[in-house]
C-alpha atoms as a PDB file:
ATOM      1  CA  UNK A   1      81.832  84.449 -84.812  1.00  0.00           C
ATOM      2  CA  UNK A   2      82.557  80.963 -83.514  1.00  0.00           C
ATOM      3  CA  UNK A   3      82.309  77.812 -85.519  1.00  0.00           C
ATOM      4  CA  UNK A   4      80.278  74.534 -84.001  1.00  0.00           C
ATOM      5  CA  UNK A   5      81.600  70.881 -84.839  1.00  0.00           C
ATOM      6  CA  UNK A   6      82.165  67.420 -83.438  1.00  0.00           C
ATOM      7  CA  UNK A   7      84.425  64.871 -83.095  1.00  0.00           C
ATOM      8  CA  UNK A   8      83.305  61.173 -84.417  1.00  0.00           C
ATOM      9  CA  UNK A   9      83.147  59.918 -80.675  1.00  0.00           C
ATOM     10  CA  UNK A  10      80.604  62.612 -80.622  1.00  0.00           C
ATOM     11  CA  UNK A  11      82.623  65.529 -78.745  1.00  0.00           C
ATOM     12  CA  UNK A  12      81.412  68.563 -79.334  1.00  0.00           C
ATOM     13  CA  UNK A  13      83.617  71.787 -79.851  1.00  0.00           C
ATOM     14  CA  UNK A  14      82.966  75.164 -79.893  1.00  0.00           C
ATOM     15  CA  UNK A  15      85.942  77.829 -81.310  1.00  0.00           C
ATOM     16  CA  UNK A  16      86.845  80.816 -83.019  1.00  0.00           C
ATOM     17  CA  UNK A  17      86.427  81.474 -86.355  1.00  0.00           C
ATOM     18  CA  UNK A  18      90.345  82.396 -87.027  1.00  0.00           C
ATOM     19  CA  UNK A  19      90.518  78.728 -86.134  1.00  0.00           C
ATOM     20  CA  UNK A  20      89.204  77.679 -89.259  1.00  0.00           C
ATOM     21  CA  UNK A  21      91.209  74.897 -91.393  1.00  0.00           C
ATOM     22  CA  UNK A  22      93.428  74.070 -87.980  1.00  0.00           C
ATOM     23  CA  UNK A  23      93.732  71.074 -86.163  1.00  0.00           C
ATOM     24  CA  UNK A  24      93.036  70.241 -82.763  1.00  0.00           C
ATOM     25  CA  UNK A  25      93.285  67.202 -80.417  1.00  0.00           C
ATOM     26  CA  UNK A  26      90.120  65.815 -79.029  1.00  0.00           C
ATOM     27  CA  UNK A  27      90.125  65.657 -75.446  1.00  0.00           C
ATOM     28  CA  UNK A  28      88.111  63.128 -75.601  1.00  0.00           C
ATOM     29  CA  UNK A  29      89.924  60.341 -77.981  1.00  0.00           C
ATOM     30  CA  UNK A  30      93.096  61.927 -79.272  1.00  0.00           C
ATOM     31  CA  UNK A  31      91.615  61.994 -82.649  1.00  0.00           C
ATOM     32  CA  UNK A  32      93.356  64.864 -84.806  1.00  0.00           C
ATOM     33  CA  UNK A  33      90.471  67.227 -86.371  1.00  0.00           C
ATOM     34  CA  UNK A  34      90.268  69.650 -88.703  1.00  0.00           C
ATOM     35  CA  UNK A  35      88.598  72.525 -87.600  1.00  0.00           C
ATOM     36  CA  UNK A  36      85.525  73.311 -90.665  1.00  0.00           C
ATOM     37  CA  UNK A  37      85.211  76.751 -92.390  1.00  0.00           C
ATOM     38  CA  UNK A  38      81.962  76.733 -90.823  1.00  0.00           C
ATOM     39  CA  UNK A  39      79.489  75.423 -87.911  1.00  0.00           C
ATOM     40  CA  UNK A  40      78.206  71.727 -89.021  1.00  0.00           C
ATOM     41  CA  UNK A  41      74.304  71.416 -88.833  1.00  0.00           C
ATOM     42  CA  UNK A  42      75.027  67.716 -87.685  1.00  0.00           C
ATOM     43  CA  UNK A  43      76.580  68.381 -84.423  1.00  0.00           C
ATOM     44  CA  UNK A  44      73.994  68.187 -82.425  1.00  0.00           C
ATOM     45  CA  UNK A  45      72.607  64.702 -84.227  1.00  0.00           C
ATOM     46  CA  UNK A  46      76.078  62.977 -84.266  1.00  0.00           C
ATOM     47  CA  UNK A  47      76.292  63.857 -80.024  1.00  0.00           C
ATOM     48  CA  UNK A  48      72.588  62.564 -79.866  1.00  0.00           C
ATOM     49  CA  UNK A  49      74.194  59.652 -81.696  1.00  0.00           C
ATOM     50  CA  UNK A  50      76.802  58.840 -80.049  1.00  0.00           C
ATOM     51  CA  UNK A  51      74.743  59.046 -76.681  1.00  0.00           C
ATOM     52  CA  UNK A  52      71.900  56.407 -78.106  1.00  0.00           C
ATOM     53  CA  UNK A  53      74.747  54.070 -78.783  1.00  0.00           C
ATOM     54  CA  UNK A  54      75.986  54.239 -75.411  1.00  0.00           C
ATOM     55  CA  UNK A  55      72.869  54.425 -73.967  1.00  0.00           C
ATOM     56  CA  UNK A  56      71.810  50.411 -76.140  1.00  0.00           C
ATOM     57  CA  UNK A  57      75.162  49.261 -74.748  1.00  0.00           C
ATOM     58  CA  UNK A  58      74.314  49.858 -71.389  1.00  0.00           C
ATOM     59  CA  UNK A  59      70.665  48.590 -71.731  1.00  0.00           C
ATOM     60  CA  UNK A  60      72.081  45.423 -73.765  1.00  0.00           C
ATOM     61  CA  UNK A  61      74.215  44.591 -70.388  1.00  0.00           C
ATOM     62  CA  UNK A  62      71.423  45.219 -68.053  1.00  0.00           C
ATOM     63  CA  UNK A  63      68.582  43.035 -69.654  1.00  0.00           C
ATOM     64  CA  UNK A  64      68.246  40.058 -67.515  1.00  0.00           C
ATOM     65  CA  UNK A  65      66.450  38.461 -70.954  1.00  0.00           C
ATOM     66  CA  UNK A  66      69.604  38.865 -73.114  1.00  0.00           C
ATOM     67  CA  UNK A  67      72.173  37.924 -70.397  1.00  0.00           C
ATOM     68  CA  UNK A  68      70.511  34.957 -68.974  1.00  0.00           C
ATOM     69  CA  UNK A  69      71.041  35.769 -65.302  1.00  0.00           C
ATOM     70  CA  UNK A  70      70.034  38.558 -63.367  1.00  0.00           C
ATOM     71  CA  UNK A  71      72.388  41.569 -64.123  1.00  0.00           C
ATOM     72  CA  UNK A  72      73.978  43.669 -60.217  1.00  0.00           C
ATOM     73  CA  UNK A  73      72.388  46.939 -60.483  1.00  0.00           C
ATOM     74  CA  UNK A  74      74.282  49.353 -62.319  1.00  0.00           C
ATOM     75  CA  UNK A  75      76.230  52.245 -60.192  1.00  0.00           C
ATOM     76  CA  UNK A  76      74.518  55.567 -60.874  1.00  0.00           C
ATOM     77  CA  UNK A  77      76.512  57.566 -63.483  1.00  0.00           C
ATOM     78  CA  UNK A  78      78.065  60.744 -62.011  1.00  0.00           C
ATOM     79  CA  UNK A  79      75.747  64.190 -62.157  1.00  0.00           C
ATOM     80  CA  UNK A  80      76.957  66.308 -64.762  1.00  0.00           C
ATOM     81  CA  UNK A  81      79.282  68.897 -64.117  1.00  0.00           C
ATOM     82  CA  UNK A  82      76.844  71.795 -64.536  1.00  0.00           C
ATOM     83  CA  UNK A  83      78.250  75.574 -65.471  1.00  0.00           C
ATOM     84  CA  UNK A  84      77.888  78.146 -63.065  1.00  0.00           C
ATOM     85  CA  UNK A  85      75.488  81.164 -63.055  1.00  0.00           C
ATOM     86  CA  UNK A  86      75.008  79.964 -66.404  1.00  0.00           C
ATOM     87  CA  UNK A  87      78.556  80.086 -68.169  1.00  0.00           C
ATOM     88  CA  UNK A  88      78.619  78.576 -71.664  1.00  0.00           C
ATOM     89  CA  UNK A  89      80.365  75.973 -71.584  1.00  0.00           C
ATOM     90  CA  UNK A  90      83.877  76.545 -73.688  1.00  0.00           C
ATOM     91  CA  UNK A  91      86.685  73.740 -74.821  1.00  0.00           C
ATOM     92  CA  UNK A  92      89.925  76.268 -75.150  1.00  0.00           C
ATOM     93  CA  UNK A  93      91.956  75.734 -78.143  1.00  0.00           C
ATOM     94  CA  UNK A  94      95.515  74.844 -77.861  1.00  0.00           C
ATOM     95  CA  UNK A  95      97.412  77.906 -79.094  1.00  0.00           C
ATOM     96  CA  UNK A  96     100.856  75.837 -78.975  1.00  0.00           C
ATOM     97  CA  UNK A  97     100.053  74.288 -81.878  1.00  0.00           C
ATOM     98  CA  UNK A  98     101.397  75.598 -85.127  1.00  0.00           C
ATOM     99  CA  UNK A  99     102.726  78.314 -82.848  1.00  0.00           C
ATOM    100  CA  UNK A 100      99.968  79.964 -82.300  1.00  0.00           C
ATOM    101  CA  UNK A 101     101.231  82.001 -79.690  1.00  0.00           C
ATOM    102  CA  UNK A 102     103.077  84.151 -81.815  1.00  0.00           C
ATOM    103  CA  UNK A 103     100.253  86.255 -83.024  1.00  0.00           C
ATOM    104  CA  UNK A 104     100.187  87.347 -79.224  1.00  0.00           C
ATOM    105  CA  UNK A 105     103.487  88.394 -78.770  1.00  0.00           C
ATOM    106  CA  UNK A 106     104.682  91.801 -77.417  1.00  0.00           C
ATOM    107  CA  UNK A 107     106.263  94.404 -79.723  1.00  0.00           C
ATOM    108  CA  UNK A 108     109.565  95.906 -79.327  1.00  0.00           C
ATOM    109  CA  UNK A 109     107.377  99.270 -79.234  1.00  0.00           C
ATOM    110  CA  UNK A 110     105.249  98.662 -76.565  1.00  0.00           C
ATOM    111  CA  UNK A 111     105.822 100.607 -73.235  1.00  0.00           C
ATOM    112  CA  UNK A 112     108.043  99.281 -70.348  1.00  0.00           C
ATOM    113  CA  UNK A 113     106.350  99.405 -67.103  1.00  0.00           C
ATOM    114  CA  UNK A 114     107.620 100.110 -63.692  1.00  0.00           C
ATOM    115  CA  UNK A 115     107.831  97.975 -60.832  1.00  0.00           C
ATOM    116  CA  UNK A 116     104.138  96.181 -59.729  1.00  0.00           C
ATOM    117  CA  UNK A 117     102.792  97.883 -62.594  1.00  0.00           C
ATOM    118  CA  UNK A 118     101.471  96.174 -66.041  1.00  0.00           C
ATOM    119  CA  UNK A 119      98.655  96.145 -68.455  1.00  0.00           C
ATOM    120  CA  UNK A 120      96.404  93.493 -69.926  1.00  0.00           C
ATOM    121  CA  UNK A 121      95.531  93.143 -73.550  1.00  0.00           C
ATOM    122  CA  UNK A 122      92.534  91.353 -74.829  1.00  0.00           C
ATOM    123  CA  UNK A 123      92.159  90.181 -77.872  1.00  0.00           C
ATOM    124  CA  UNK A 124      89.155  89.348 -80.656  1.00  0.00           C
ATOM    125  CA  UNK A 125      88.734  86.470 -82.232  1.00  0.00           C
ATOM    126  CA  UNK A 126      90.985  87.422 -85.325  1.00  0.00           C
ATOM    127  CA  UNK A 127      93.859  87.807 -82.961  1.00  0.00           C
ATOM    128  CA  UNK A 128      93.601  92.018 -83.031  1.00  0.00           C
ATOM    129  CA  UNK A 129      94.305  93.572 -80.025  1.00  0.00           C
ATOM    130  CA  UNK A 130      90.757  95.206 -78.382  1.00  0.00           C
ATOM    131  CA  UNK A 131      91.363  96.727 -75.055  1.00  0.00           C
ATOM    132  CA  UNK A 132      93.458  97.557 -72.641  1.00  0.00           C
ATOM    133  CA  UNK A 133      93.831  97.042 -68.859  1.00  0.00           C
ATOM    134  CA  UNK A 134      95.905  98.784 -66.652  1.00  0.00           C
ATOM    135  CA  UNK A 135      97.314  96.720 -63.583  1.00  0.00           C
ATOM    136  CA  UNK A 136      98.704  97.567 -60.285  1.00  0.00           C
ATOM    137  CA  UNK A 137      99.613  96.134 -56.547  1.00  0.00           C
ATOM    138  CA  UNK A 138      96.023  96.283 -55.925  1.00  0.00           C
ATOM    139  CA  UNK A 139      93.819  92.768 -56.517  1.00  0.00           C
ATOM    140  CA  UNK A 140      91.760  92.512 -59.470  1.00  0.00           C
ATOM    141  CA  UNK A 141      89.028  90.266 -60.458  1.00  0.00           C
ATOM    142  CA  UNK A 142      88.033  89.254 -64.246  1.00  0.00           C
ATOM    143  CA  UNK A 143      84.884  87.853 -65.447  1.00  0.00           C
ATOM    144  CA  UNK A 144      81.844  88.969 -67.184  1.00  0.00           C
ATOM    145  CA  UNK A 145      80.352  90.064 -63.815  1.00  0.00           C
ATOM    146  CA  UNK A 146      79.488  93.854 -63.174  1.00  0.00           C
ATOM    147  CA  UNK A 147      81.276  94.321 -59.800  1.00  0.00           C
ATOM    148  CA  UNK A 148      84.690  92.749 -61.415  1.00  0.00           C
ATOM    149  CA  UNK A 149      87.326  95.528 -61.736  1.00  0.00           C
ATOM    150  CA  UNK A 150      88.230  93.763 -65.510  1.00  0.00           C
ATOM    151  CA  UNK A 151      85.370  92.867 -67.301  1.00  0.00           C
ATOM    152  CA  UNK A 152      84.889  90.420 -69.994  1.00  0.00           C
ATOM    153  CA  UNK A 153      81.504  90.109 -71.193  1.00  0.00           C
ATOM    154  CA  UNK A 154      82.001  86.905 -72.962  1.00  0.00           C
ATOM    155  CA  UNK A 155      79.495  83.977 -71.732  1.00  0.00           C
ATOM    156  CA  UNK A 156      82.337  81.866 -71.679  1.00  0.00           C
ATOM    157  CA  UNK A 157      83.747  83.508 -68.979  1.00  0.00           C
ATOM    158  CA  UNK A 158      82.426  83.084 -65.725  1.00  0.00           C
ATOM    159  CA  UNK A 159      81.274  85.814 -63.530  1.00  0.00           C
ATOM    160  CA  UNK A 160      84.020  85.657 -60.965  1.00  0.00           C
ATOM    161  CA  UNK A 161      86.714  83.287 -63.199  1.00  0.00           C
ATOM    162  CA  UNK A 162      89.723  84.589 -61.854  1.00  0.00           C
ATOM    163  CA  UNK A 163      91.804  86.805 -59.543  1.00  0.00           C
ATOM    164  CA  UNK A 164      95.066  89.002 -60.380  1.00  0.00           C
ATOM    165  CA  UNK A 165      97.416  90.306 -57.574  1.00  0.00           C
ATOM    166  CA  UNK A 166     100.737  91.202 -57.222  1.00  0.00           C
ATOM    167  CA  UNK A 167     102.590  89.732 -54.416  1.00  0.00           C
ATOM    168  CA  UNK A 168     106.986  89.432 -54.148  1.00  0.00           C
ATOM    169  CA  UNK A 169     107.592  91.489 -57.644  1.00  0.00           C
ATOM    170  CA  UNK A 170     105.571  89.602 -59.652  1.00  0.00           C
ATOM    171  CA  UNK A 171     101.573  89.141 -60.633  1.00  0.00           C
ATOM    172  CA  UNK A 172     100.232  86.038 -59.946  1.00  0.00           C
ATOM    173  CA  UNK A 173      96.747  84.606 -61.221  1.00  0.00           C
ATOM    174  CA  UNK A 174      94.441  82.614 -59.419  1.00  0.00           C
ATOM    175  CA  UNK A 175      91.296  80.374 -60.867  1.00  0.00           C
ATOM    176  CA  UNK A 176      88.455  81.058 -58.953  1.00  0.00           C
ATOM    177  CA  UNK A 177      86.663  77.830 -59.528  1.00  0.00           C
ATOM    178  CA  UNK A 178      85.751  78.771 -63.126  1.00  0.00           C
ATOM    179  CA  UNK A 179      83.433  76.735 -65.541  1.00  0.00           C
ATOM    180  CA  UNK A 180      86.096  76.317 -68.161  1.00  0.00           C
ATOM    181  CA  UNK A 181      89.327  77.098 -66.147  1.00  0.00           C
ATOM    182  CA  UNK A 182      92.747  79.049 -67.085  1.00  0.00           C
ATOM    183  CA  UNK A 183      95.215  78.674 -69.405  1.00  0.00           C
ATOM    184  CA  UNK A 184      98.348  80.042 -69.382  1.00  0.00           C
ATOM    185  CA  UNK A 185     100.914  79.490 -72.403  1.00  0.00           C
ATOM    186  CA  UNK A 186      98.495  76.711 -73.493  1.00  0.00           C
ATOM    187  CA  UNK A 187      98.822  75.018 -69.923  1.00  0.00           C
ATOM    188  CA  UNK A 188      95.767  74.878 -67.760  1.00  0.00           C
ATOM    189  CA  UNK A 189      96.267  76.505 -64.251  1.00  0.00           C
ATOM    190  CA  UNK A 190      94.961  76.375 -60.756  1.00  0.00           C
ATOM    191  CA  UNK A 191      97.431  78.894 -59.312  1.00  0.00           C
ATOM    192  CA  UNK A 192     100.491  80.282 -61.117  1.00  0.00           C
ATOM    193  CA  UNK A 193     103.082  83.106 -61.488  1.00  0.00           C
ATOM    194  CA  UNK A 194     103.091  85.223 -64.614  1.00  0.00           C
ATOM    195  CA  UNK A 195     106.056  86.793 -66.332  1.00  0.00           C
ATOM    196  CA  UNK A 196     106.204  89.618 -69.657  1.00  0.00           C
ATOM    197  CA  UNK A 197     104.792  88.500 -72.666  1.00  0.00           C
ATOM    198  CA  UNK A 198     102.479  85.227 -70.866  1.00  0.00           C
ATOM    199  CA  UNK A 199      99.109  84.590 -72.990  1.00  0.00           C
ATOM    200  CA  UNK A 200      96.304  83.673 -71.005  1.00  0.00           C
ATOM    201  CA  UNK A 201      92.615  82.203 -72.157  1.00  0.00           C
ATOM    202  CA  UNK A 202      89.610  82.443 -69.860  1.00  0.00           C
ATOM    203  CA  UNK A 203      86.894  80.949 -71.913  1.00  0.00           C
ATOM    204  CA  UNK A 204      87.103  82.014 -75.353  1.00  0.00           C
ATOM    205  CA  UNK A 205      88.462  85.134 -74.299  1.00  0.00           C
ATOM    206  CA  UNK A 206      92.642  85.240 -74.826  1.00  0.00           C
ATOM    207  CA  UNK A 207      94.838  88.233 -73.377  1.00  0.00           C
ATOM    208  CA  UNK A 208      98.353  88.695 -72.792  1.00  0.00           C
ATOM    209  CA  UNK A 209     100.128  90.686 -69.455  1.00  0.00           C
ATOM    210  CA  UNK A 210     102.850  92.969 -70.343  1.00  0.00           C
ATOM    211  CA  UNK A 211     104.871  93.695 -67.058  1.00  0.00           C
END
């Protein structure tokens, strides 16, 4: 389950329910919010809001009437940044605060793996391990797509979001122009090595390499 709020500049967010009662940074503002114990029927109205306001400024500065001169044509705004093959669009939650991270980590139990072999664990939404992936020297694709060799049928996740591969001892993951990117230790990546124990979030989904 995942709850739906907003930020008063009229950012919407979409997260987890374990996320309930945290805070997280608007990456819109700044503005520290709590996170509800539940979706809020006004999102929707207070981003309608916030748009009509904007959208009165902008006529206010155009109006010849109002100004008393004849206002330059305003630049067109930028297109929206559309999702791709229909990913949902996702904003992913900063696990470094409150150490978050923890609830990922690896236990002294788990296996040790062998040279350019590792697995990958994903996770639900309560933080409970799911599933298992085995990994080798051979590249592998995630997303929610059917020809990806780990799938994550999350609509969050794009259907190509990102590549795996092993290169000079070590895996390396690779963003393949996702809708809503990768994050690795609560950093968003383009291109980066990964090391035992690294926590990764592809949309709302959140797994962890063990290597």
């Amino acid at each position: 389950m995942s709850i739906k709020f907003a930020c008063s500049c009229g950012k919407a967010y979409k997260v987890p329910e374990k996320f309930s009662g945290k805070r997280v940074k608007c990456k819109q503002c700044g503005e520290a919010i709590r996170v509800p114990s539940e979706s809020e029927s006004s999102v929707a109205s207070t981003r309608a809001a916030a748009v009509s306001k904007r959208s009165m400024l902008t006529s206010q500065r155009l109006d010849p009437k109002k100004s008393g001169r004849t206002s330059a044509r305003a630049p067109a705004a930028p297109a929206p940044k559309r999702a791709s093959s229909g990913t949902e669009r996702f904003e992913p939650v900063d696990l470094t605060e409150g150490n978050q991270l923890k609830q990922y980590a690896k236990k002294r139990t788990d296996e040790e793996f062998k040279r350019g072999e590792g697995r990958l664990t994903l996770f639900e939404a309560t933080g409970k391990p799911s599933k298992a992936f085995r990994l080798g020297k051979d590249d592998a694709t995630l997303g929610r797509g059917d020809g990806c060799a780990i799938k994550l049928p999350l609509a969050s996740v794009s259907k190509e979001h990102a590549k795996l591969e092993y290169k000079l001892g070590t895996f390396i993951v690779t963003d393949l122009q996702s809708s809503n990117g990768v994050v690795v230790n609560g950093r968003v990546v383009r291109r980066a090595s990964l090391k035992d124990g690294d926590v990764l979030q592809l949309g709302e989904a959140v797994l962890r390499i063990d290597c």
